[in-house]
C-alpha atoms as a PDB file:
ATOM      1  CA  UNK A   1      -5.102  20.087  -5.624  1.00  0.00           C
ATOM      2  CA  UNK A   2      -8.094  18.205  -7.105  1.00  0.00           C
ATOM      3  CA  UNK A   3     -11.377  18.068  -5.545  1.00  0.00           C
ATOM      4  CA  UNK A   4     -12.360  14.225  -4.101  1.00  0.00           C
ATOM      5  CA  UNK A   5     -15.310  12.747  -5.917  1.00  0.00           C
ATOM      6  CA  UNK A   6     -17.671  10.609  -5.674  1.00  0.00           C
ATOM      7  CA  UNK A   7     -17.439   9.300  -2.135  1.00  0.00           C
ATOM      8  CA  UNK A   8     -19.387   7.601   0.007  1.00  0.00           C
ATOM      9  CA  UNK A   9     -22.013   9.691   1.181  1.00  0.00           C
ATOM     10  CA  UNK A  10     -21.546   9.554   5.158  1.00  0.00           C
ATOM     11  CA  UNK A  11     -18.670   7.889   7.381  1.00  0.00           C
ATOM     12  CA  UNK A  12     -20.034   5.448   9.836  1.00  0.00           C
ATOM     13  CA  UNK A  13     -19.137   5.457  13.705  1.00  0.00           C
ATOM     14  CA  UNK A  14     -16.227   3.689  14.316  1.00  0.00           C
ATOM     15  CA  UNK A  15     -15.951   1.691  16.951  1.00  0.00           C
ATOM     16  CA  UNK A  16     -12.554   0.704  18.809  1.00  0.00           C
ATOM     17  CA  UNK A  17     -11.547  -2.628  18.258  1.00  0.00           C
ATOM     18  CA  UNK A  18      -8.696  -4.079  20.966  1.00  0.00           C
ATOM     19  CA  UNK A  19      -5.879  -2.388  19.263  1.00  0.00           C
ATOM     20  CA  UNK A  20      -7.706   0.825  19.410  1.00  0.00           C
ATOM     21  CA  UNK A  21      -8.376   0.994  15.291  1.00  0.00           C
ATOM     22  CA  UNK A  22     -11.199  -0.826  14.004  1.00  0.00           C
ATOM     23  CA  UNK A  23      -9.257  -0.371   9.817  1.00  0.00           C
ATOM     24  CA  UNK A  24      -6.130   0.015   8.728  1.00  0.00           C
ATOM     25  CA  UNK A  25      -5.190   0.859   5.449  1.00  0.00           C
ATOM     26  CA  UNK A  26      -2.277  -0.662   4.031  1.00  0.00           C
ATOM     27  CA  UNK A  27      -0.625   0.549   0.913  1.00  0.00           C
ATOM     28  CA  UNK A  28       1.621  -1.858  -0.941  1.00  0.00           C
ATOM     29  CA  UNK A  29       2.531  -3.290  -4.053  1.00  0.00           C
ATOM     30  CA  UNK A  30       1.183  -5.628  -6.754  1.00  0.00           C
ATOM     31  CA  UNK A  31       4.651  -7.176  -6.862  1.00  0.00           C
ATOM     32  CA  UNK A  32       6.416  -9.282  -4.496  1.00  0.00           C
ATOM     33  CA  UNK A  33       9.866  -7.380  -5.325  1.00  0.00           C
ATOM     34  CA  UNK A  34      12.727  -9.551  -5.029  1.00  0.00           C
ATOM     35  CA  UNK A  35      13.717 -10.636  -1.952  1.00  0.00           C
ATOM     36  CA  UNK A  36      11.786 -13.366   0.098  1.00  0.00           C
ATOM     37  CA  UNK A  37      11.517 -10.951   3.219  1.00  0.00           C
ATOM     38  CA  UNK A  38       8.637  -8.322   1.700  1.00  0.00           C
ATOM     39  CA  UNK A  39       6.322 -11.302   0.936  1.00  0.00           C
ATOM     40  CA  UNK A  40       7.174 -12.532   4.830  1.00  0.00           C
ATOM     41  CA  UNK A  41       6.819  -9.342   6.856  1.00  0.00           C
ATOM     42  CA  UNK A  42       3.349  -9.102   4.453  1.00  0.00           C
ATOM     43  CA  UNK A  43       1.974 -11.691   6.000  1.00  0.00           C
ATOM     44  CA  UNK A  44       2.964 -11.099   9.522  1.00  0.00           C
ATOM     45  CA  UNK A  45       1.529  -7.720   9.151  1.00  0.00           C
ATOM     46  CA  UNK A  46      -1.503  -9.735   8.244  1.00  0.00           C
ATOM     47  CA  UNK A  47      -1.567 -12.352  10.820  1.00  0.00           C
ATOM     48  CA  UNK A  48      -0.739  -9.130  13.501  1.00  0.00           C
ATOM     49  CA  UNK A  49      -3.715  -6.832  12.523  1.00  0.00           C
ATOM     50  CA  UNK A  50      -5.968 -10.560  12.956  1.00  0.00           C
ATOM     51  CA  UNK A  51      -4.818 -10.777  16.602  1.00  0.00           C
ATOM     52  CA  UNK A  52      -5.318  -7.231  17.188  1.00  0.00           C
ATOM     53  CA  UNK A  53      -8.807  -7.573  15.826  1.00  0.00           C
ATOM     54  CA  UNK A  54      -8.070  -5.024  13.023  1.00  0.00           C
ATOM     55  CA  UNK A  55      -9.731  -5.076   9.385  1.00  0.00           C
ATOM     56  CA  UNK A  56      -7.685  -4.455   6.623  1.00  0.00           C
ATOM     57  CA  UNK A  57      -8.624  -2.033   3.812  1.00  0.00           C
ATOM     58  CA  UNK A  58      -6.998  -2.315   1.173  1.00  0.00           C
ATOM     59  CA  UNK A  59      -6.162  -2.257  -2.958  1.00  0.00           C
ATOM     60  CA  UNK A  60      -8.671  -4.877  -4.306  1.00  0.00           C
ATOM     61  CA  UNK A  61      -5.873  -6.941  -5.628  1.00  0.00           C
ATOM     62  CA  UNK A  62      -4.641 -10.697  -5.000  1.00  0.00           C
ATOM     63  CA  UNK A  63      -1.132 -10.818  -6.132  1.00  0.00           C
ATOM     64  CA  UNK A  64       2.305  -9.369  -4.869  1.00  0.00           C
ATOM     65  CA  UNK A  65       2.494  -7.725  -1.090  1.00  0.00           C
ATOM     66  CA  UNK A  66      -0.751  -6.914  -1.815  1.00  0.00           C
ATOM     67  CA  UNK A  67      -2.324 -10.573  -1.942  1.00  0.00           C
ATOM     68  CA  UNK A  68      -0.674 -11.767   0.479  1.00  0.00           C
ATOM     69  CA  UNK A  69      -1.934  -9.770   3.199  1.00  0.00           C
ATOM     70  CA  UNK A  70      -5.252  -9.914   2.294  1.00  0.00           C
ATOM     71  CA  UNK A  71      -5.090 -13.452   1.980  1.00  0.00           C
ATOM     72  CA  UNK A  72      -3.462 -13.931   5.672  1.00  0.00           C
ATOM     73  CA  UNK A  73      -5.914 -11.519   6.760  1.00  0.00           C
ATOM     74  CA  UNK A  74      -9.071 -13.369   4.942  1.00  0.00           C
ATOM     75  CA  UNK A  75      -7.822 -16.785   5.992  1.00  0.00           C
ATOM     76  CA  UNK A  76      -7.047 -15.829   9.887  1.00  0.00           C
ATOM     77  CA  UNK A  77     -11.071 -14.810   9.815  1.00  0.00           C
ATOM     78  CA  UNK A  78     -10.459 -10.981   9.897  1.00  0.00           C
ATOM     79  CA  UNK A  79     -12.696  -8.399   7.776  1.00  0.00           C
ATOM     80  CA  UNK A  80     -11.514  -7.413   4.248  1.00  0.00           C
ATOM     81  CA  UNK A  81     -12.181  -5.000   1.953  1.00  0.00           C
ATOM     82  CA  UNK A  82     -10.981  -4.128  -1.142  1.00  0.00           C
ATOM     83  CA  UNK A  83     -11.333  -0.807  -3.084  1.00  0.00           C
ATOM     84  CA  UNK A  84     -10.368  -0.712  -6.642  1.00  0.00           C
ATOM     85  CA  UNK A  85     -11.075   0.983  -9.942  1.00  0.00           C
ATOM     86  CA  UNK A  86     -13.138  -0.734 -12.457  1.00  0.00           C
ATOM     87  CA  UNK A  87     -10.529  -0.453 -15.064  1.00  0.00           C
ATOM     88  CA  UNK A  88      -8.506  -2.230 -12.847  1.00  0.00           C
ATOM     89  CA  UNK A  89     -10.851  -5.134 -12.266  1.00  0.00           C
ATOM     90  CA  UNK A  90     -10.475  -8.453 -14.105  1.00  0.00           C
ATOM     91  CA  UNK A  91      -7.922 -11.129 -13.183  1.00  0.00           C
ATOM     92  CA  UNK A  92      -5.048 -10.371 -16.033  1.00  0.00           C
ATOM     93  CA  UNK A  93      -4.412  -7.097 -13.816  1.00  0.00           C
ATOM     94  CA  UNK A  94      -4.917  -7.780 -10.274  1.00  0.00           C
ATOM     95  CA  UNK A  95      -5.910 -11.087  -9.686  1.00  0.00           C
ATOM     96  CA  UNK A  96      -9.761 -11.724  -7.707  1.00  0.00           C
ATOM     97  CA  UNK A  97     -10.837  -9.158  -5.211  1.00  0.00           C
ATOM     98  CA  UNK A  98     -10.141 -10.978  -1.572  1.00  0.00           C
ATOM     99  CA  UNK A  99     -13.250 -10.256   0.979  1.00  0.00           C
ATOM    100  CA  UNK A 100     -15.821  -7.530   0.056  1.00  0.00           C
ATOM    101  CA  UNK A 101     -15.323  -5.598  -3.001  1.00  0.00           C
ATOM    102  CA  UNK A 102     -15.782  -1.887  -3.254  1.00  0.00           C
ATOM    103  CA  UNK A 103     -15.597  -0.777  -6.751  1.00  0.00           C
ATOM    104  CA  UNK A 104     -14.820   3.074  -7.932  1.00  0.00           C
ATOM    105  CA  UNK A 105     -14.517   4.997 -11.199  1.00  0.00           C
ATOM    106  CA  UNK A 106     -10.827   6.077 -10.588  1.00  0.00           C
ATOM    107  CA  UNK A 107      -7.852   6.504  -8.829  1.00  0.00           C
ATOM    108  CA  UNK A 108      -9.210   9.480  -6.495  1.00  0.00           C
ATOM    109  CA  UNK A 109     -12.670   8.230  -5.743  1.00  0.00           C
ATOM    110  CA  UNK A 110     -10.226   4.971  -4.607  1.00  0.00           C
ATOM    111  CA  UNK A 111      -7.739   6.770  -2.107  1.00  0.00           C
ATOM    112  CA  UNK A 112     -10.463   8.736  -0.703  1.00  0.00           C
ATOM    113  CA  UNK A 113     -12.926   5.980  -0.111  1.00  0.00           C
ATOM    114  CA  UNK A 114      -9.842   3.755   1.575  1.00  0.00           C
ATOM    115  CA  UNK A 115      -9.425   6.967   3.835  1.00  0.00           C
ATOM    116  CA  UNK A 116     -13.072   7.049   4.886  1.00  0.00           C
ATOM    117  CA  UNK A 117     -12.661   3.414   5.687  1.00  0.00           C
ATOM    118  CA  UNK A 118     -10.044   3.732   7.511  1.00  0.00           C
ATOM    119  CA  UNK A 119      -8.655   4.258  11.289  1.00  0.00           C
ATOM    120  CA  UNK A 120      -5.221   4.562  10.721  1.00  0.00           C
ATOM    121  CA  UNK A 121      -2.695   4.192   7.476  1.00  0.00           C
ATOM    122  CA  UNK A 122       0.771   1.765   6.751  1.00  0.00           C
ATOM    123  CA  UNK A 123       3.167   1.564   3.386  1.00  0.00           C
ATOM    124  CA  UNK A 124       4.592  -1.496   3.034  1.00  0.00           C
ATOM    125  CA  UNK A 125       6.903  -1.554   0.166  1.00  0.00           C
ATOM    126  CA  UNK A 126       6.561  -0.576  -3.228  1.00  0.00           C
ATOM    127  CA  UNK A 127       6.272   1.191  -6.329  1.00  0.00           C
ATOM    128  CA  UNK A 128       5.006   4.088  -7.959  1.00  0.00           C
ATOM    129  CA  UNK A 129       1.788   3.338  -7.087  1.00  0.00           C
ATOM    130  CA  UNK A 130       1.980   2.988  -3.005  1.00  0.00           C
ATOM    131  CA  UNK A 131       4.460   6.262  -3.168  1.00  0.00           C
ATOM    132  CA  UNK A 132       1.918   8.309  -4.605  1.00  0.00           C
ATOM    133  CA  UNK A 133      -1.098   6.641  -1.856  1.00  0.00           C
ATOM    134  CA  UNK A 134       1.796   7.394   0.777  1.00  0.00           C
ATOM    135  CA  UNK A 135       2.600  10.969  -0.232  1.00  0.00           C
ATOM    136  CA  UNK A 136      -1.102  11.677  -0.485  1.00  0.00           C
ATOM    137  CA  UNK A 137      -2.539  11.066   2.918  1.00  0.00           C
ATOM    138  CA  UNK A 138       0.935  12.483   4.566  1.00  0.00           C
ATOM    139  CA  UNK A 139      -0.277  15.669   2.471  1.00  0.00           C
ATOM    140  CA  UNK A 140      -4.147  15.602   3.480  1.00  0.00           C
ATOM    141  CA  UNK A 141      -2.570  15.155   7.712  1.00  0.00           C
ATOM    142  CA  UNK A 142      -0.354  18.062   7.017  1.00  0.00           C
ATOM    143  CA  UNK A 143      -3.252  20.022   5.673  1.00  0.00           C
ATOM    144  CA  UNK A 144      -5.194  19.244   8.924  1.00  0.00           C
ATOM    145  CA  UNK A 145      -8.022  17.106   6.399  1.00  0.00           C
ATOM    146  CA  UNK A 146      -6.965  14.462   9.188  1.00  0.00           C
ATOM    147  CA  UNK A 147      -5.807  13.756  12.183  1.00  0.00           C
ATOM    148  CA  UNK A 148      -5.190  10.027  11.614  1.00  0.00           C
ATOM    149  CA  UNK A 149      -1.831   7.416  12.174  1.00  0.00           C
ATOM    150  CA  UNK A 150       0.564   7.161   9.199  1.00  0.00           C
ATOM    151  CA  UNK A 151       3.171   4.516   9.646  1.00  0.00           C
ATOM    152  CA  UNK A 152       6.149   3.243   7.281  1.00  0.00           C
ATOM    153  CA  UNK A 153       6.941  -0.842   7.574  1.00  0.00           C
ATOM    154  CA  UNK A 154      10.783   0.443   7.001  1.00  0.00           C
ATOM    155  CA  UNK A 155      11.415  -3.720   5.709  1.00  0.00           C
ATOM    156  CA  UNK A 156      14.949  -4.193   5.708  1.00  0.00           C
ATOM    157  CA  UNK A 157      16.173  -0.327   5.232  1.00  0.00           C
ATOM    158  CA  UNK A 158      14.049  -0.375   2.170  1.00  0.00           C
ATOM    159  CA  UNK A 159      12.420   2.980   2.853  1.00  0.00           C
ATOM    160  CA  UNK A 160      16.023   4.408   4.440  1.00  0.00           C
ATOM    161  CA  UNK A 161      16.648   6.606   1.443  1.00  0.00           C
ATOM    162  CA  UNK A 162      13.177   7.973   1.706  1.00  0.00           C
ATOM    163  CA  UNK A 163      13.256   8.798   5.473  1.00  0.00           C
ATOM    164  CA  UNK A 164      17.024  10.459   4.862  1.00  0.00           C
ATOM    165  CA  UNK A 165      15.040  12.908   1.768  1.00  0.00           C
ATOM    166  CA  UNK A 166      12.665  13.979   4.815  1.00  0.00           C
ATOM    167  CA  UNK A 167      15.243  14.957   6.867  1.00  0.00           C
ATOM    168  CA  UNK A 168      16.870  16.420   4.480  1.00  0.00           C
ATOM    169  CA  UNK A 169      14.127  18.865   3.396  1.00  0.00           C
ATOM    170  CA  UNK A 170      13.318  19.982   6.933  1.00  0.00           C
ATOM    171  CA  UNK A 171      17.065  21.062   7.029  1.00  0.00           C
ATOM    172  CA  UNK A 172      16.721  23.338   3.869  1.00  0.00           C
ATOM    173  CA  UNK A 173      13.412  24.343   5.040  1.00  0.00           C
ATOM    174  CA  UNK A 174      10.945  22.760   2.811  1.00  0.00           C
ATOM    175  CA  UNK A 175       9.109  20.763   5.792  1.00  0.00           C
ATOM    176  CA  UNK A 176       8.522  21.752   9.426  1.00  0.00           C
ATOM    177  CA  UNK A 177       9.269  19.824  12.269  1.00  0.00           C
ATOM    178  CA  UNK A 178       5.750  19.037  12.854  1.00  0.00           C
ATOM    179  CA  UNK A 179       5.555  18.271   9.382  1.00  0.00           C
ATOM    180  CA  UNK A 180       7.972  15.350   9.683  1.00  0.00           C
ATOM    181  CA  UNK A 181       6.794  14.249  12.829  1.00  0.00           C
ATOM    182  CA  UNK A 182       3.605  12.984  10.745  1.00  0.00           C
ATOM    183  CA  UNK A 183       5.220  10.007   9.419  1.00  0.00           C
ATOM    184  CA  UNK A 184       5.713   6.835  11.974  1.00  0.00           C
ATOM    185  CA  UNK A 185       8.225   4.650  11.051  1.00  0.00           C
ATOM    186  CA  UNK A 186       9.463   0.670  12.179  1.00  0.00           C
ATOM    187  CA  UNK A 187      11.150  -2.155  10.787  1.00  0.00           C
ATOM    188  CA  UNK A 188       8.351  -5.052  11.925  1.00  0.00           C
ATOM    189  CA  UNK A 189       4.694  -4.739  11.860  1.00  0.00           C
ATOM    190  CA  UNK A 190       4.387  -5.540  15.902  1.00  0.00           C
ATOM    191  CA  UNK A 191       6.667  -2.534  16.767  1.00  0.00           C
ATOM    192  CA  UNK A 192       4.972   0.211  14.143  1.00  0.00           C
ATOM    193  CA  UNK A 193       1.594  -0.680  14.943  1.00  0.00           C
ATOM    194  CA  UNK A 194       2.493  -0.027  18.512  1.00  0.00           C
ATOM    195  CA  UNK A 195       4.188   3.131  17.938  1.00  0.00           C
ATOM    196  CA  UNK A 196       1.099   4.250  16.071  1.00  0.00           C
ATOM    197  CA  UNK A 197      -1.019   3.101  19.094  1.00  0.00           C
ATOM    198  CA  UNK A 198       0.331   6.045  20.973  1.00  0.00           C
ATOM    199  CA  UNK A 199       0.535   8.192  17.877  1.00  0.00           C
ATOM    200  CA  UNK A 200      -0.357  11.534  18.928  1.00  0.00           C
ATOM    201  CA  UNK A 201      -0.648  14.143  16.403  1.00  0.00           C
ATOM    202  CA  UNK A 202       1.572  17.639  16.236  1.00  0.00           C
ATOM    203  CA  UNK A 203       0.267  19.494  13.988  1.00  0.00           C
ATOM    204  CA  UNK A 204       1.429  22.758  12.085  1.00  0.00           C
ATOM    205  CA  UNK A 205      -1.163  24.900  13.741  1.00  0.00           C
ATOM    206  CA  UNK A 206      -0.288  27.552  10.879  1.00  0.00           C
ATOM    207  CA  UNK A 207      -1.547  25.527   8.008  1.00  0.00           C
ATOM    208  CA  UNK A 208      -5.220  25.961   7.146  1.00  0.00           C
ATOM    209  CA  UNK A 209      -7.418  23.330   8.510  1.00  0.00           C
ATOM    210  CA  UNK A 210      -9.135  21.990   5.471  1.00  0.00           C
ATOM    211  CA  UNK A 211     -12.691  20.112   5.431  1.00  0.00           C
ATOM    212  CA  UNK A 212     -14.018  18.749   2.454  1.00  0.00           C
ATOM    213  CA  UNK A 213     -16.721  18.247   3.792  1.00  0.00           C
ATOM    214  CA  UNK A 214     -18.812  18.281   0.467  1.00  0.00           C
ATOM    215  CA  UNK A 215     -18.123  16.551  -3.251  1.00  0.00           C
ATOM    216  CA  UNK A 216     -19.964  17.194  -6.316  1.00  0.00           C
ATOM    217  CA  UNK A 217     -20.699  14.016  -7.915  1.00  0.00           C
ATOM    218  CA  UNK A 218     -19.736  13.048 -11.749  1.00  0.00           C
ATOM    219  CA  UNK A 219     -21.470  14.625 -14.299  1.00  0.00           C
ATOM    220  CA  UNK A 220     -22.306  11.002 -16.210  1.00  0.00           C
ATOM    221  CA  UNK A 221     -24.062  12.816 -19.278  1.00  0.00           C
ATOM    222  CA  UNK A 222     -24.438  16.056 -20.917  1.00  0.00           C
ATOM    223  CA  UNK A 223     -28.460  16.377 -19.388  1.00  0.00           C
ATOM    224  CA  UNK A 224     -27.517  15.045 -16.075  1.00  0.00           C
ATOM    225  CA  UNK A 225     -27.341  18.244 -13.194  1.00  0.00           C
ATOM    226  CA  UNK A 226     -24.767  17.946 -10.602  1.00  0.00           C
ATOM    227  CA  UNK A 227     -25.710  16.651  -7.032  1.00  0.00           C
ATOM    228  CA  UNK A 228     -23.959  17.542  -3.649  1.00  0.00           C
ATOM    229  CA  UNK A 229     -23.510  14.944  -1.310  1.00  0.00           C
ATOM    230  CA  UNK A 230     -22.533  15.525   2.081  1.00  0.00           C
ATOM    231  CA  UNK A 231     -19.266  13.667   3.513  1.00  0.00           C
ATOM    232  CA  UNK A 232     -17.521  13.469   6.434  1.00  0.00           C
ATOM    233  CA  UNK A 233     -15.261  10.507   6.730  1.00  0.00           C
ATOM    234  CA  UNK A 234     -12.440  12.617   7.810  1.00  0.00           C
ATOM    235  CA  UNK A 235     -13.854  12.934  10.888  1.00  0.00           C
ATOM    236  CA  UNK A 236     -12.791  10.773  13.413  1.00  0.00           C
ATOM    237  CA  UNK A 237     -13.659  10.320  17.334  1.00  0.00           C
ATOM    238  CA  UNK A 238     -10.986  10.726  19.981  1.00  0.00           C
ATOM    239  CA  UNK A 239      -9.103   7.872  21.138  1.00  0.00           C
ATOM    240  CA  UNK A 240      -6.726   7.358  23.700  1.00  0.00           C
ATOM    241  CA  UNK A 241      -3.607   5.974  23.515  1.00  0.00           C
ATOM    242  CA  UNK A 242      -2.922   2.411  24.849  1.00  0.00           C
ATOM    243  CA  UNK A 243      -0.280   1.233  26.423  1.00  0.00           C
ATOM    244  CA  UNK A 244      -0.789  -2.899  26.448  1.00  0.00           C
ATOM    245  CA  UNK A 245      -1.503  -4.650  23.547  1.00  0.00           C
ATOM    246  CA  UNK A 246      -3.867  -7.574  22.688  1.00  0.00           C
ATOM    247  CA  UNK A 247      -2.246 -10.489  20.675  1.00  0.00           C
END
């Protein structure tokens, strides 16, 4: 597994917002896919995490699934923040960076700054792309890196055959129970968000509990000596579980 680089160098407190996550994450595509419905539930995601009081953090794009919730989000007056790559900047690729930009060198120095941001994770869907952001932070909870919600915006059964592959590899073994309990999964963005409200995390207790606690930074040139910095941003403070919900 490769080593994160080049994050930021501490996580900030997070405070508890009314929904009881200050960010969310939200992986999603740079397409609008075909069917009127993934562009819809996109932006009531949106307008939801803006009555909850919940910042998005998210790709640094402004087209597909991806614009769309960060412009409901940006227009309904919540905090936005984009993280993207700098070879990914420019409009031909993903359109103007909605609410503050965050640039990074690459793809890992992206997912793990949006994880440091971030309270709590949800896929929308898409492509390549959010499957591999998906896969990832299921991996670093299973690992113990984190302790924080993932949840799957199932949008009409498009993530069914997905779900079915999990419960398929716990029954030949290849995931635990507690492994497959990591995942939340809903069909609408009121219900998941709710579910991962009272998300409580079951662990695999014999996995390693894994801290990467420190990052060497990019050699940039030949002369240049390594630095440590010191990170923490998977750590994050206890919260309880609420039962109402502020909209």
């Amino acid at each position: 597994m490769k080593k994160l680089q080049g994050c930021a160098a501490a996580a900030t407190t997070t405070s508890v917002g009314d929904s009881g996550f200050k960010r969310i994450c939200v992986f999603c595509g740079s397409s609008s896919g075909n069917k009127t419905v993934y562009l819809e539930v996109a932006r009531e995601l949106g307008t939801e995490l803006v009555q909850r009081k919940v910042g998005l953090v998210y790709g640094g794009g402004s087209i597909g699934l991806m614009g769309k919730i960060a412009g409901t989000v940006h227009t309904g007056g919540g905090n936005v923040t984009g993280v993207i790559p700098r070879a990914l900047m420019g409009d031909e690729l993903c359109g103007q960076t909605i609410g503050e930009l965050i640039p990074v060198d690459d793809m890992h120095q992206r997912k793990a700054e949006m994880a440091r941001l971030a309270d709590a994770f949800i896929a929308l869907p898409g492509g390549y792309g959010t499957l591999e952001e998906l896969m990832e932070i299921i991996t670093w909870s299973q690992l113990r890196i984190h302790a924080k919600p993932v949840g799957l915006l199932n949008v009409n059964g498009y993530y069914d055959p997905l779900l079915t592959l999990f419960d398929k590899a716990v029954e030949e073994g290849f995931l635990s129970d507690a492994a497959r309990l990591i995942l939340v999964s809903a069909p609408t963005p009121k219900e998941l968000i709710d579910k991962m409200e009272k998300f409580a995390p079951v662990q695999d207790k014999n996995m390693p509990k894994l801290a990467w606690e420190t990052v060497e930074a990019p050699n940039r040139s030949r002369q240049a000596t390594p630095t440590t910095t010191q990170v923490n941003f998977y750590e994050i403070p206890q919260r309880h579980p609420h039962t109402t919900v502020s909209c």
